[in-house]
Protein backbone atom coordinates (compact mmCIF):
# COMPACT_ATOMS: atom_id res chain seq x y z
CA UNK A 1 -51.22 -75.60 -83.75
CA UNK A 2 -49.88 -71.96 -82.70
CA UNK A 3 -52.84 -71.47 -81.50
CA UNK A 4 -53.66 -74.29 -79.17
CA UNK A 5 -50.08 -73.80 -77.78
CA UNK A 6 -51.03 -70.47 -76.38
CA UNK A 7 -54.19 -71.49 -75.70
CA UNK A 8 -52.84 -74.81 -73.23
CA UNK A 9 -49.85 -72.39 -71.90
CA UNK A 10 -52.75 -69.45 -70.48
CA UNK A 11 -54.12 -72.84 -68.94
CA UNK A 12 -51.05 -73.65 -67.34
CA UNK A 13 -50.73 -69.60 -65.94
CA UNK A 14 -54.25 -69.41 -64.78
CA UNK A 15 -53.40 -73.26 -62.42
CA UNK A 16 -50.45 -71.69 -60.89
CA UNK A 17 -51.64 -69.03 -58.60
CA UNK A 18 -54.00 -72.43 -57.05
CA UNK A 19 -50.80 -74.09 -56.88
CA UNK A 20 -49.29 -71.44 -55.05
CA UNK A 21 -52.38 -71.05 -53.12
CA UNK A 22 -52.60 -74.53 -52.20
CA UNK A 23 -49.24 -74.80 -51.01
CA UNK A 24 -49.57 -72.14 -48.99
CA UNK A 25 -52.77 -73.76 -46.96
CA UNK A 26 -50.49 -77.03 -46.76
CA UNK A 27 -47.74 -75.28 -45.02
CA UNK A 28 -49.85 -73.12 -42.91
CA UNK A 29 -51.67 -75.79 -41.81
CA UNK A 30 -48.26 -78.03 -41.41
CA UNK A 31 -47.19 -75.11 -39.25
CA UNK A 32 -50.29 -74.89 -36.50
CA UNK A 33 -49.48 -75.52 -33.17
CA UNK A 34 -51.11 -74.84 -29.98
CA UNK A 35 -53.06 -72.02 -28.55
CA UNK A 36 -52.12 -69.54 -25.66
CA UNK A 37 -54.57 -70.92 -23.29
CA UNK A 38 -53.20 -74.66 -23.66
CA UNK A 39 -49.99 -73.48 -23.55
CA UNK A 40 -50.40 -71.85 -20.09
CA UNK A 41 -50.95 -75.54 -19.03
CA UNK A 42 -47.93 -76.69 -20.49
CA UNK A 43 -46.02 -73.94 -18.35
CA UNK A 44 -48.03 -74.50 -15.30
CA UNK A 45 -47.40 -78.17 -15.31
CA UNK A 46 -43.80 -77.63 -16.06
CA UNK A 47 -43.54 -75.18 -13.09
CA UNK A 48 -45.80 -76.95 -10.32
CA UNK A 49 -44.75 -79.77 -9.07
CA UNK A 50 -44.00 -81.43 -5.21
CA UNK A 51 -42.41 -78.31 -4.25
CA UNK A 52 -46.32 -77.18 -3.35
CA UNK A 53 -46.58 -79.67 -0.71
CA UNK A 54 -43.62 -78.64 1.30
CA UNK A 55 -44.79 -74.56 0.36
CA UNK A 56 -46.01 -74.47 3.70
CA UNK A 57 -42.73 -75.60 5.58
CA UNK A 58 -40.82 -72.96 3.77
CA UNK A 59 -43.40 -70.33 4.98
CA UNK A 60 -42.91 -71.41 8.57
CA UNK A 61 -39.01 -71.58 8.27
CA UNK A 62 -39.55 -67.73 6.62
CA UNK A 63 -40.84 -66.63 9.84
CA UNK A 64 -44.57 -66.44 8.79
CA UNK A 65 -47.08 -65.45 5.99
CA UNK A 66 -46.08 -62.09 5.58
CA UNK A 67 -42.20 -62.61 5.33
CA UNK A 68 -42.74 -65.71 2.42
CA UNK A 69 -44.81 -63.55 0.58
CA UNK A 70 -42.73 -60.82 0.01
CA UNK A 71 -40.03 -62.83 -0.96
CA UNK A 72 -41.99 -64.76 -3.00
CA UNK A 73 -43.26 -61.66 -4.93
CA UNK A 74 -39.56 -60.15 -5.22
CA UNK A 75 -38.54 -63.11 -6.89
CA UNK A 76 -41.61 -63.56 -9.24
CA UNK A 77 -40.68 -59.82 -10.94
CA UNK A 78 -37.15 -61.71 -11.72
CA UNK A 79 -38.98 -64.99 -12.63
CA UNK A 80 -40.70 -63.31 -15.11
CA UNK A 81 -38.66 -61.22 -16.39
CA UNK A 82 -35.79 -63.62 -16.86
CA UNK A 83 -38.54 -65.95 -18.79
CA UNK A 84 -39.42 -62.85 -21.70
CA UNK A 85 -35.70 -62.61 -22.15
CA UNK A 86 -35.69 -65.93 -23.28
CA UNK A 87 -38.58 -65.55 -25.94
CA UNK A 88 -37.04 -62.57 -26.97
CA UNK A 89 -33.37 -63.87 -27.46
CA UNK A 90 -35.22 -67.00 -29.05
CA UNK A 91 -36.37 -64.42 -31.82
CA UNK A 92 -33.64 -62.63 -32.87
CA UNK A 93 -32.55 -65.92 -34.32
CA UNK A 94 -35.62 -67.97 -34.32
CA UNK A 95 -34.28 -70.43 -32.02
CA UNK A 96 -36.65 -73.55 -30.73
CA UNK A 97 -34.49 -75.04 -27.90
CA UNK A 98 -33.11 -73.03 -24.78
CA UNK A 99 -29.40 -74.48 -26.23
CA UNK A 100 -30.20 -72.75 -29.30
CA UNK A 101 -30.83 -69.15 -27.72
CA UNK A 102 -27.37 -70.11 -25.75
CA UNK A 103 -25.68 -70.50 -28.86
CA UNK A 104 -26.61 -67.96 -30.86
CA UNK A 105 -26.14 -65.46 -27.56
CA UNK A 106 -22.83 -66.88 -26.25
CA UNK A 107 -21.47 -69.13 -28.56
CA UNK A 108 -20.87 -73.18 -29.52
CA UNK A 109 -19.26 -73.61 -25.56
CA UNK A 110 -21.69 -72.34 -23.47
CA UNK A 111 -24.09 -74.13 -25.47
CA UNK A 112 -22.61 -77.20 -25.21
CA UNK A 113 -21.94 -76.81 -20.84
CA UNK A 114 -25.15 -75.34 -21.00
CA UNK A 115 -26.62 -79.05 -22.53
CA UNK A 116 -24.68 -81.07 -20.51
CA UNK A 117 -25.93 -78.77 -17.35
CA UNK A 118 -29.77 -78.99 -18.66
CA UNK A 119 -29.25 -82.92 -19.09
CA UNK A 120 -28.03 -83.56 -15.60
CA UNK A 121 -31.02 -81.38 -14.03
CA UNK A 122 -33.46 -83.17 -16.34
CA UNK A 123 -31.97 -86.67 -15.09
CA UNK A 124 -31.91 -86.34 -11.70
CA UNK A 125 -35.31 -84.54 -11.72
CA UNK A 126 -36.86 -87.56 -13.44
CA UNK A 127 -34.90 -89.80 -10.39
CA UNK A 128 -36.76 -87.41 -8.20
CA UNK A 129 -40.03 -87.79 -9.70
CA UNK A 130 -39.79 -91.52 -9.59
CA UNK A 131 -39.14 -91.33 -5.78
CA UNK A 132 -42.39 -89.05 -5.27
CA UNK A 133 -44.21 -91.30 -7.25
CA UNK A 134 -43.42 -94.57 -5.31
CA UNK A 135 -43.95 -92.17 -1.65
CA UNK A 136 -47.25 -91.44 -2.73
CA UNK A 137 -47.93 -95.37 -3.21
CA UNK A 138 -46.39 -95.94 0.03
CA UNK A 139 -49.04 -93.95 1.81
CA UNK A 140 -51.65 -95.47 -0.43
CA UNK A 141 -50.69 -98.89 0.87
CA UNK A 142 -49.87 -98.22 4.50
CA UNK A 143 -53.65 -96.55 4.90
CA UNK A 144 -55.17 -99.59 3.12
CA UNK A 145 -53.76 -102.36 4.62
CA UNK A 146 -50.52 -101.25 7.35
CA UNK A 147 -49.61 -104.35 8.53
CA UNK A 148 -50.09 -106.34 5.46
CA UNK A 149 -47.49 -103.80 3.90
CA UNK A 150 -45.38 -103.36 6.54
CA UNK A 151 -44.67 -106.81 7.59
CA UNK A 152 -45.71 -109.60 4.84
CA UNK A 153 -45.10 -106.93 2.02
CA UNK A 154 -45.85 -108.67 -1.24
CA UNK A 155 -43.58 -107.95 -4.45
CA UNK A 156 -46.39 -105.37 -6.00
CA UNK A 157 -46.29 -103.63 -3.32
CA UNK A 158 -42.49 -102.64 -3.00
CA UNK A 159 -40.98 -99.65 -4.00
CA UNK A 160 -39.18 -101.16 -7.21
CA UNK A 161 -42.60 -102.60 -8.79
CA UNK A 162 -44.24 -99.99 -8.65
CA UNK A 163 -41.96 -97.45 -9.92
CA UNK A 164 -41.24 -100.19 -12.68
CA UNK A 165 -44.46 -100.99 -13.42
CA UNK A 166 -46.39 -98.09 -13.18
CA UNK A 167 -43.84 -96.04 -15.17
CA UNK A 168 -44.43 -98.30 -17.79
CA UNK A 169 -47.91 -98.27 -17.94
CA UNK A 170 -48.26 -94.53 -17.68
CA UNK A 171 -45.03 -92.37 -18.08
CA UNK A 172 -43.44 -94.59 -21.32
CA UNK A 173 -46.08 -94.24 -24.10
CA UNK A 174 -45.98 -90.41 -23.65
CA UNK A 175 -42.10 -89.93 -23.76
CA UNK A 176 -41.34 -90.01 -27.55
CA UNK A 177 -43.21 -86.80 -28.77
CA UNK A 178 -41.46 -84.91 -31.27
CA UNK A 179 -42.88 -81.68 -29.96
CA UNK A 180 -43.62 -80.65 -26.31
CA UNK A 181 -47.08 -79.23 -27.45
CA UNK A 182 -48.24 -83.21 -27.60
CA UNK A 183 -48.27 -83.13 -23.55
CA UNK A 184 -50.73 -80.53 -23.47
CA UNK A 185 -53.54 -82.61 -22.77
CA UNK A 186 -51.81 -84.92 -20.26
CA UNK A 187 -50.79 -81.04 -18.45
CA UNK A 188 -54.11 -80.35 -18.29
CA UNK A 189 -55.38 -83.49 -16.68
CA UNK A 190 -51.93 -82.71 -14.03
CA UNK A 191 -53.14 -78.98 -13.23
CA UNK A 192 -56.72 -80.63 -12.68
CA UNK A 193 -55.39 -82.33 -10.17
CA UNK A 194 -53.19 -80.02 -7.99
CA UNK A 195 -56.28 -77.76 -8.29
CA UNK A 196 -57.79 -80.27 -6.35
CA UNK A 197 -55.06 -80.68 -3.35
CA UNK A 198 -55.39 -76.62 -3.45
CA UNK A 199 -59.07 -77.05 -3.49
CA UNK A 200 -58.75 -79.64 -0.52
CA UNK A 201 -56.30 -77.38 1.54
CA UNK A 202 -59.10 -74.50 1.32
CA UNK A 203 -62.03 -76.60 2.63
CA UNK A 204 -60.17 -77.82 5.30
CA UNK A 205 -59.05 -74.89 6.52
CA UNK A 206 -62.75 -73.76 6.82
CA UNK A 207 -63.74 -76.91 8.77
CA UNK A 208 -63.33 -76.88 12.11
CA UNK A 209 -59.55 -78.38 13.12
CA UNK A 210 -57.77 -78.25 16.01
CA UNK A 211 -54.82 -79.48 15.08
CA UNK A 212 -53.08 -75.56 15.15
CA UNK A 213 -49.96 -75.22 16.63
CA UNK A 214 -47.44 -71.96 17.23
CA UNK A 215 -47.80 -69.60 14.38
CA UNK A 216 -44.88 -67.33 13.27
CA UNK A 217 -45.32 -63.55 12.20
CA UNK A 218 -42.44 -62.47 11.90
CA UNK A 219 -38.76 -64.11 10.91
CA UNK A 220 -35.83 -64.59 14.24
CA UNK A 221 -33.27 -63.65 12.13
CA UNK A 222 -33.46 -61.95 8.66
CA UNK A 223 -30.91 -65.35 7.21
CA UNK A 224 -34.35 -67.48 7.98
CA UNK A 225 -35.61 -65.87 4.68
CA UNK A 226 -32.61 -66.04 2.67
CA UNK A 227 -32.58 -70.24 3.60
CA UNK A 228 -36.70 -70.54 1.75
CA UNK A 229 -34.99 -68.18 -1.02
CA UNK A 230 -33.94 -71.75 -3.33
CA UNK A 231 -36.62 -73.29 -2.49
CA UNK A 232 -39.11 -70.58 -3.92
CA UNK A 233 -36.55 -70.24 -7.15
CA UNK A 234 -36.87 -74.24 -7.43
CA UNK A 235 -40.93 -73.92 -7.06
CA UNK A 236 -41.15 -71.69 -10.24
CA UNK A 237 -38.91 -72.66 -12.20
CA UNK A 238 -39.67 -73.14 -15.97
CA UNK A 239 -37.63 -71.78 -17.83
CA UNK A 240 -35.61 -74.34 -19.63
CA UNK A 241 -39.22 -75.56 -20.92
CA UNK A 242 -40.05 -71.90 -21.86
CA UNK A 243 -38.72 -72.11 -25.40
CA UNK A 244 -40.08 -75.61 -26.42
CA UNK A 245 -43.51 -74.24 -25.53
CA UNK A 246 -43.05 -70.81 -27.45
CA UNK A 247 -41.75 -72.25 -30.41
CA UNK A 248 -44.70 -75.09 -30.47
CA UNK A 249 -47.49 -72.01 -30.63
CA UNK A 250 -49.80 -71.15 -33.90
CA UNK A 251 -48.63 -67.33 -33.18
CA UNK A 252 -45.22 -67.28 -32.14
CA UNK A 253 -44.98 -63.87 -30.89
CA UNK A 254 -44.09 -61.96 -27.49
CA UNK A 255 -47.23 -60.29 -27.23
CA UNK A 256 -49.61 -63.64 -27.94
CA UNK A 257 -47.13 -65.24 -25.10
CA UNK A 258 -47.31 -62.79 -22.90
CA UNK A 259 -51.14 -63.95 -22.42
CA UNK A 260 -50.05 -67.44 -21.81
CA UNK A 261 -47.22 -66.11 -19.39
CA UNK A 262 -49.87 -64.11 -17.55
CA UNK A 263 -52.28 -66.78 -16.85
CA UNK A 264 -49.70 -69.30 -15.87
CA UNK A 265 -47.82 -67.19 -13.64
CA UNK A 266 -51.79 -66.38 -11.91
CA UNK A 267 -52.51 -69.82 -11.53
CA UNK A 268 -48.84 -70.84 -10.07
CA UNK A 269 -49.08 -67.73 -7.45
CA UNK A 270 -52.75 -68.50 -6.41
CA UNK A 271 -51.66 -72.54 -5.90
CA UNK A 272 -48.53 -72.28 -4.15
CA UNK A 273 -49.58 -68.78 -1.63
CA UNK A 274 -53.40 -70.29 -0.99
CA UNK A 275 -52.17 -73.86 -0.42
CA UNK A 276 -48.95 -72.52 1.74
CA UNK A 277 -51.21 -70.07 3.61
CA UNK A 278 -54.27 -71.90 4.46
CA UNK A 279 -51.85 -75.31 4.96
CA UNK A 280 -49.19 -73.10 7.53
CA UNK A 281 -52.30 -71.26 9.57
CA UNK A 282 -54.09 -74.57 10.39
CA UNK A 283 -51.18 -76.33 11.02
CA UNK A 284 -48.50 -73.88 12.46
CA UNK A 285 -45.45 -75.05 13.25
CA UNK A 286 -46.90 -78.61 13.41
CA UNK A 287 -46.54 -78.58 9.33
CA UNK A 288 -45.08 -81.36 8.44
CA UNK A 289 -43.02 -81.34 5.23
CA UNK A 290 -45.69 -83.02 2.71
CA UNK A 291 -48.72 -80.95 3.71
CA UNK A 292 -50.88 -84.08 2.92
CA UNK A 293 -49.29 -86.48 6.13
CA UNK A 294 -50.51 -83.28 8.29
CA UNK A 295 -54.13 -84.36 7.84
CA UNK A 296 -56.30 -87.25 8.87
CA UNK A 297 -55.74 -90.18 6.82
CA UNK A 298 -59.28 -89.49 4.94
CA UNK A 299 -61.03 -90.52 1.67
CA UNK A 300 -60.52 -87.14 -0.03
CA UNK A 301 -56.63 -86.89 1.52
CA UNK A 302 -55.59 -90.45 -0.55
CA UNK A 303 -57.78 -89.08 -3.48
CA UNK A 304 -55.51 -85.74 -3.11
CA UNK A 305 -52.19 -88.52 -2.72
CA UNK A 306 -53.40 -90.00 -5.85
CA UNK A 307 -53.56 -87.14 -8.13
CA UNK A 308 -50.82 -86.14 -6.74
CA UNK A 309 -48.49 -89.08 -8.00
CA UNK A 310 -50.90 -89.05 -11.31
CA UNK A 311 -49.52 -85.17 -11.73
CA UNK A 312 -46.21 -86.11 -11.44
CA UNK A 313 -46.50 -89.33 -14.30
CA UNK A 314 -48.10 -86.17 -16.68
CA UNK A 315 -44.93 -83.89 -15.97
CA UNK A 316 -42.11 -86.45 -15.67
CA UNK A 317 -42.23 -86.35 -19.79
CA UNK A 318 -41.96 -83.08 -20.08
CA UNK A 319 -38.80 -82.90 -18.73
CA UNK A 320 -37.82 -86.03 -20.37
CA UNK A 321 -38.75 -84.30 -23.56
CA UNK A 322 -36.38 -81.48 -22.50
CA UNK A 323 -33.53 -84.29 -21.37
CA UNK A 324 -33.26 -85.58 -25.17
């Protein structure tokens, strides 16, 4: 009996170690989260947005090319700096929200101003999002059919159907992740498509136009660049999403980040400076302030308003996500 005792009990020892081992696969794999390279379209998404189609006002109100770009690249060394700060203050405590690196930096009060602050932007962000959305149907429906719209307007065509409806259809089923890292495929299909008002900007700029008006080089007074200076901050901003997204990756660590920093931060500098560029020197100071209403009512311009309002539905949860 002694014997099979011992015998069952160096069973029971040799199982444990698979146990352990098992476990250990469980929570690893319980713990995966998304890659560096999707991540970089989580932060792209959550930093481009409409600001790109008015990019080329602000360079004209700047005083040119040159002028926007140099403050545009004084404020990116700030941009990113301010946005490894945050990852780094988010591991000294292994905090997963911006609140949380707010609280364990400054305390229970700033994180709770700092909440009520980050829930206000979110809201009336989202408001603004839903007003983009319905302008970009609005000059869907005037180039279809103008004087069906603008004087026997049917009810699917106003503003408050098709905000209603079409938020709905495509914004509601994608606002009740539990982690930001489940947008990353919707971001992807968003960057797809500002790549394509970039790529449209770029061709047309090539074509012959001669639609060019006055073009700046250099500011009338040096306030003219100080008055783009929010609207540049505004552009790239992304930083109350930056800790979601770093705490949802496989390898949570500065240096694996840094890689999804560096190829977001490339593809928001290449969108907004080629579209603002290209869009300002056709245009000059005949820009309007939606880059889109400057061209010809074409095919490929309402494909470019389309993905345009279909980028906003993919980033609208994202900062809905942030919001709750």
């Amino acid at each position: 009996m002694s014997n099979e005792v011992d015998h069952l009990a160096n069973g029971l020892n040799e199982l444990k170690p698979l146990a352990v081992s098992s476990s250990s696969a469980n929570s690893t794999a319980s713990k995966k989260g998304s890659g560096w390279f999707v991540s970089a379209f989580l932060v792209v998404n959550t930093t481009l947005g409409a600001g790109l189609l008015n990019f080329p006002m602000a360079y004209h109100q700047a005083g040119g090319v040159l002028a926007a770009v140099i403050v545009q690249s004084v404020l990116m060394v700030f941009v990113v700096i301010a946005i490894f700060i945050m990852c780094y203050c988010s591991d000294t405590k292994g905090s997963n929200t911006y609140q949380d690196v707010v609280l364990s930096i400054c305390g229970p009060k700033a994180q709770l101003a700092c909440a009520i602050s980050i829930a206000i932007t979110c809201f009336c962000t989202c408001i603004t999002f839903l007003i983009i959305i319905s302008d970009q149907w609005e000059i869907i429906f005037l180039n279809i059919s103008y004087d069906h719209y603008c004087n026997t307007q049917p009810f699917y065509m106003t503003r408050t159907f098709i905000i209603s409806s079409t938020s709905i259809a495509f914004i509601l089923p994608i606002c009740f992740p539990k982690r930001i890292d489940f947008l990353r495929y919707a971001s992807i299909v968003g960057v797809i498509g500002i790549l394509y008002v970039v790529g449209l900007v770029t061709i047309k700029y090539f074509l012959p136009h001669d639609n060019q008006g006055i073009i700046a080089t250099r500011p009338h007074s040096w306030l003219d660049v100080f008055l783009v200076v929010p609207q540049i901050c505004f552009s790239y901003e992304c930083h109350v999403g930056i800790v979601p997204i770093y705490s949802c990756m496989g390898k949570r660590n500065i240096r694996e980040f840094s890689k999804t920093v560096t190829l977001a931060m490339i593809l928001c500098i290449i969108t907004y400076t080629v579209t603002a560029t290209l869009g300002y020197l056709q245009f000059g100071n005949n820009i309007t302030n939606d880059i889109l209403l400057s061209f010809n009512p074409t095919a490929e311009v309402m494909v470019a308003v389309v993905l345009v309002a279909v980028k906003t539905y993919t980033t609208y949860p994202i900062f809905c996500f942030l919001g709750k």
